[in-house]
C-alpha atoms as a PDB file:
ATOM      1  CA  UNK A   1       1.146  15.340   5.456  1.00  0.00           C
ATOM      2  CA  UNK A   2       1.806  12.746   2.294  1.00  0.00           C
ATOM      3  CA  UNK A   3       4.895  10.944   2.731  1.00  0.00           C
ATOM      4  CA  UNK A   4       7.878  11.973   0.133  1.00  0.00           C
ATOM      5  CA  UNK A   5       7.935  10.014  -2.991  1.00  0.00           C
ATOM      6  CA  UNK A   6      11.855   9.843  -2.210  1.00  0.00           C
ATOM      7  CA  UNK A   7      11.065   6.825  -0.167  1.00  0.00           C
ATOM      8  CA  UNK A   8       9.583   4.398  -2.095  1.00  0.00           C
ATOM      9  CA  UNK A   9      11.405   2.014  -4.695  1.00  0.00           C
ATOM     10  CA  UNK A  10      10.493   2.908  -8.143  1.00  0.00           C
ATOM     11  CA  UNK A  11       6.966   1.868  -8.827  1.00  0.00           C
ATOM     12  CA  UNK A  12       4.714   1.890 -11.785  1.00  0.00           C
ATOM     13  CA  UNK A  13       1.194   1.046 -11.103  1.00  0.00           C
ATOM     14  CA  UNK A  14      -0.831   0.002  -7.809  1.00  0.00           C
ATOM     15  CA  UNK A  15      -0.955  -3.381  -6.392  1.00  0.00           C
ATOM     16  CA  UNK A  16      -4.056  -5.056  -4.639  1.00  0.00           C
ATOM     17  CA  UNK A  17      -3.438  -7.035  -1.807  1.00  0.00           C
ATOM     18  CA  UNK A  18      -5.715  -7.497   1.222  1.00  0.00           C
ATOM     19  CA  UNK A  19      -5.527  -6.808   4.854  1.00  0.00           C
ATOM     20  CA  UNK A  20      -7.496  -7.810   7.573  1.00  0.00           C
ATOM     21  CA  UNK A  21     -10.195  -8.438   4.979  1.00  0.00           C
ATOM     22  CA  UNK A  22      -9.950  -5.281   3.351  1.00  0.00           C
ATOM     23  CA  UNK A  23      -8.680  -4.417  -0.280  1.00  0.00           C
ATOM     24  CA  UNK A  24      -5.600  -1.991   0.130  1.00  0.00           C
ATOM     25  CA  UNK A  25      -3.619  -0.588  -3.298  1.00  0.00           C
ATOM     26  CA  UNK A  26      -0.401  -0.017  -2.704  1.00  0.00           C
ATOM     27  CA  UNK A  27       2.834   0.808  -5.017  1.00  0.00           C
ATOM     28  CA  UNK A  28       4.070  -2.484  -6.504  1.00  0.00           C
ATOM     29  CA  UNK A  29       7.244  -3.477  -5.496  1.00  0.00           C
ATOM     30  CA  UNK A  30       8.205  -1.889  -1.903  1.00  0.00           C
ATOM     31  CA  UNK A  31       8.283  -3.329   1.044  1.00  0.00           C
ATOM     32  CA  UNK A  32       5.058  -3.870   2.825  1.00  0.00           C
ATOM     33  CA  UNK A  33       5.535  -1.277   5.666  1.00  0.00           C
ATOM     34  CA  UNK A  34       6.488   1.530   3.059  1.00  0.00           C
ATOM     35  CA  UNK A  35       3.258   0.150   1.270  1.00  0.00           C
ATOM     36  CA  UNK A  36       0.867   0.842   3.849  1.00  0.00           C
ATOM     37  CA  UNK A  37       2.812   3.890   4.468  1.00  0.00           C
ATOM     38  CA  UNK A  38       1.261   5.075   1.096  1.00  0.00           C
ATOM     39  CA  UNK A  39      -2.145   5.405   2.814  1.00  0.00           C
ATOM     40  CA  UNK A  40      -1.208   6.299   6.102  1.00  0.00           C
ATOM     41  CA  UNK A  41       1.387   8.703   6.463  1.00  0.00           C
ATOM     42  CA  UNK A  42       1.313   8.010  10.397  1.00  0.00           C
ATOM     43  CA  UNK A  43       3.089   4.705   9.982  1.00  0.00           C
ATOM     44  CA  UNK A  44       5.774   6.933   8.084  1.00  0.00           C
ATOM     45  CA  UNK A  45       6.212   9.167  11.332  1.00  0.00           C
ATOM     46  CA  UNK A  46       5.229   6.341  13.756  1.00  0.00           C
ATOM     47  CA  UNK A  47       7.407   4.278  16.146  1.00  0.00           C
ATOM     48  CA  UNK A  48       8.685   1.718  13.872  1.00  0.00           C
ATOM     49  CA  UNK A  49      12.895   1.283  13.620  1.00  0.00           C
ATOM     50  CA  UNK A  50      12.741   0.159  10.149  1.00  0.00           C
ATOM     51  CA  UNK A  51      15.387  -2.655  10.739  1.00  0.00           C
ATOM     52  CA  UNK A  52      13.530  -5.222  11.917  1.00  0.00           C
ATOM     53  CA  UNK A  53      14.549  -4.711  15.874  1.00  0.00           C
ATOM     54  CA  UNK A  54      11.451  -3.386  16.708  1.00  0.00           C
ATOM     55  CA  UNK A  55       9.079  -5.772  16.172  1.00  0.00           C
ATOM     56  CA  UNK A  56       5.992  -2.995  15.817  1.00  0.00           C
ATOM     57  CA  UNK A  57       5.350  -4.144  12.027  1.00  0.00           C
ATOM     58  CA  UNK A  58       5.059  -7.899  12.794  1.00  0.00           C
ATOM     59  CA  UNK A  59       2.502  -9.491  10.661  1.00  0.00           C
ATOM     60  CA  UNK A  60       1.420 -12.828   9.384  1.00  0.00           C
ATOM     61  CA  UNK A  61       0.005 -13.613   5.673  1.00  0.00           C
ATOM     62  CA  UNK A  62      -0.848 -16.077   3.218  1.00  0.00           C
ATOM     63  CA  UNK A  63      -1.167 -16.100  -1.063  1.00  0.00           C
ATOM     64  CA  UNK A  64      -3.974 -16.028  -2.654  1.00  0.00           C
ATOM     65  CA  UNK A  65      -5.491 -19.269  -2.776  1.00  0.00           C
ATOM     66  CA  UNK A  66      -3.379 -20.969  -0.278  1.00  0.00           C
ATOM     67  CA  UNK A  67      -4.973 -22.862   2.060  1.00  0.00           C
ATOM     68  CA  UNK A  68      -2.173 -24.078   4.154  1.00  0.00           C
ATOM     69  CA  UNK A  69      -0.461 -22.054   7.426  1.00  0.00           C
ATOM     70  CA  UNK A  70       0.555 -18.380   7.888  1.00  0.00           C
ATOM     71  CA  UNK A  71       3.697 -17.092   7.292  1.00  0.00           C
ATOM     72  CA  UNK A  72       5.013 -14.635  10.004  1.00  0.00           C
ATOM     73  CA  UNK A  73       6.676 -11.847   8.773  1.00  0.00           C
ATOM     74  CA  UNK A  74       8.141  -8.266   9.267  1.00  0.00           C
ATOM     75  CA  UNK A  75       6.138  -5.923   7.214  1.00  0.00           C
ATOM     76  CA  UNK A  76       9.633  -3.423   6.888  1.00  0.00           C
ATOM     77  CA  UNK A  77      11.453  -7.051   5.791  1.00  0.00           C
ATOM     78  CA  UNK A  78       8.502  -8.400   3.014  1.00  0.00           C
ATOM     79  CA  UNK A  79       7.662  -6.942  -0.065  1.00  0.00           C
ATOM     80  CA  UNK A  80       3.822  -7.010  -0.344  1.00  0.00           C
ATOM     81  CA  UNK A  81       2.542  -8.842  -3.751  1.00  0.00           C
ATOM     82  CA  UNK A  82      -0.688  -8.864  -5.435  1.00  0.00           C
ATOM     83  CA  UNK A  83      -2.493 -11.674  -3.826  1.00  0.00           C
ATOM     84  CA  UNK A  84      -1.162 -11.001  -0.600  1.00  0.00           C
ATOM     85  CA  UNK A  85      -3.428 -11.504   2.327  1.00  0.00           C
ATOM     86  CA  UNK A  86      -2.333 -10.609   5.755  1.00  0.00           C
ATOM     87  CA  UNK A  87      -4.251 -11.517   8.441  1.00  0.00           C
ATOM     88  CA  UNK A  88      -2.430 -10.756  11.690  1.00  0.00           C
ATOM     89  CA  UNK A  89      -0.680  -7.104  12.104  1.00  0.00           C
ATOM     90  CA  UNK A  90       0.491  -6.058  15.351  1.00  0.00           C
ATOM     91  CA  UNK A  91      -1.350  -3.291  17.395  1.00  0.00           C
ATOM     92  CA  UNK A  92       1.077  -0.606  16.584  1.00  0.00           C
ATOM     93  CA  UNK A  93       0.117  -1.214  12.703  1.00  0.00           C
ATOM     94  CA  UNK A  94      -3.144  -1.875  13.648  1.00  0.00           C
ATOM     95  CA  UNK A  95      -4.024   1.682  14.841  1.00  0.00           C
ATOM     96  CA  UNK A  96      -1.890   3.741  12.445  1.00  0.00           C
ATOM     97  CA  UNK A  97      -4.096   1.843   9.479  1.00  0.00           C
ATOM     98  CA  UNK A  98      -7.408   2.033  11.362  1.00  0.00           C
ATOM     99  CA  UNK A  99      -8.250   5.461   9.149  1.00  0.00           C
ATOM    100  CA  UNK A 100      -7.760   3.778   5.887  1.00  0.00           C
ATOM    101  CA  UNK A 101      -8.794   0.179   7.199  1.00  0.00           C
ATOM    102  CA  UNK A 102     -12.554   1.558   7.992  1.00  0.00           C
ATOM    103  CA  UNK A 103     -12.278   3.499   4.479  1.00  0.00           C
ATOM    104  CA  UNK A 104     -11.582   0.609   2.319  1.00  0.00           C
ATOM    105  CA  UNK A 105     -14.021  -2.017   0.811  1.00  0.00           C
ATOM    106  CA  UNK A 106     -14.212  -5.691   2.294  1.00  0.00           C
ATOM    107  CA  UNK A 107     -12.592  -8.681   0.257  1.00  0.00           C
ATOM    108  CA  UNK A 108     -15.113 -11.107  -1.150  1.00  0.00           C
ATOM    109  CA  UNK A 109     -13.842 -14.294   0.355  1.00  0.00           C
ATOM    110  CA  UNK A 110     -16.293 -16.120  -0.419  1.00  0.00           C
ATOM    111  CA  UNK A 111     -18.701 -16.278  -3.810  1.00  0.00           C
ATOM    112  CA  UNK A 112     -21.994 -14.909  -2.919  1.00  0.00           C
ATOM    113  CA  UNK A 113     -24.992 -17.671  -2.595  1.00  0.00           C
ATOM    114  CA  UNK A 114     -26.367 -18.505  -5.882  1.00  0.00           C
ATOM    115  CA  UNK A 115     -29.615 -17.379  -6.482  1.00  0.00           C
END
C-alpha cells in the first residue's frame, strides 16, 4: 500500500542521496525517515514514534566529499540532501529498507581503474 501524499512536505523533483552504498531518490526536502518512507511504505506503518523518543531511525552520515567523522542523527529529525551519504541505520530501518536496498544500484565510490 503507497503511503498518502498528505504526508510529505511539498516536493518538486527527486533527490539522490546514498545509503549504505546504494543510490536512493527520494522527494527533496522532507525529512529523511518520510524519505525512505517513499520507497518503503513499511517504515510508514512500522514501529517508529516519529518524535525522536524512539530511537528506531538512528543513523549516522556524512556530505559528499567529506572526509572527516560521521554525524549521528535521527532520520525523523534530518532532512536528507543531495549528497547525503548515510552509512550507519539502525536494524529497525535496516530491515524495513532491505526490499528497496537489494533493488537499487551501488554508488561508485571510487573511479574505476584506468585502462
Amino acid at each position: 500500500m503507497p503511503v498518502s501524499d498528505e504526508v510529505y512536505s511539498s516536493w518538486s523533483r527527486l533527490i539522490r542521496i546514498e545509503v549504505l552504498g546504494k543510490v536512493l531518490e527520494v522527494p527533496e526536502d522532507n525529512l529523511l525517515l518520510r524519505q525512505l518512507a517513499y520507497l518503503s511504505p513499511a517504515i510508514a506503518m512500522g514501529r517508529y514514534c516519529w518524535n525522536g523518543e524512539c530511537r528506531y531511525c538512528e543513523i549516522h552520515y556524512r556530505r559528499e566529499g567529506e572526509m572527516g567523522g560521521e554525524t549521528a542523527a535521527l532520520a525523523c529529525r534530518v532532512k536528507g540532501f543531495t549528497g547525503m551519504r548515510v552509512t550507519q541505520i539502525a536494524f529497525e530501518m535496516k530491515y524495513n529498507l532491505a526490499e528497496a536496498l537489494a533493488a537499487a544500484p551501488s554508488a561508485q565510490t571510487e573511479p574505476p581503474p584506468a585502462r
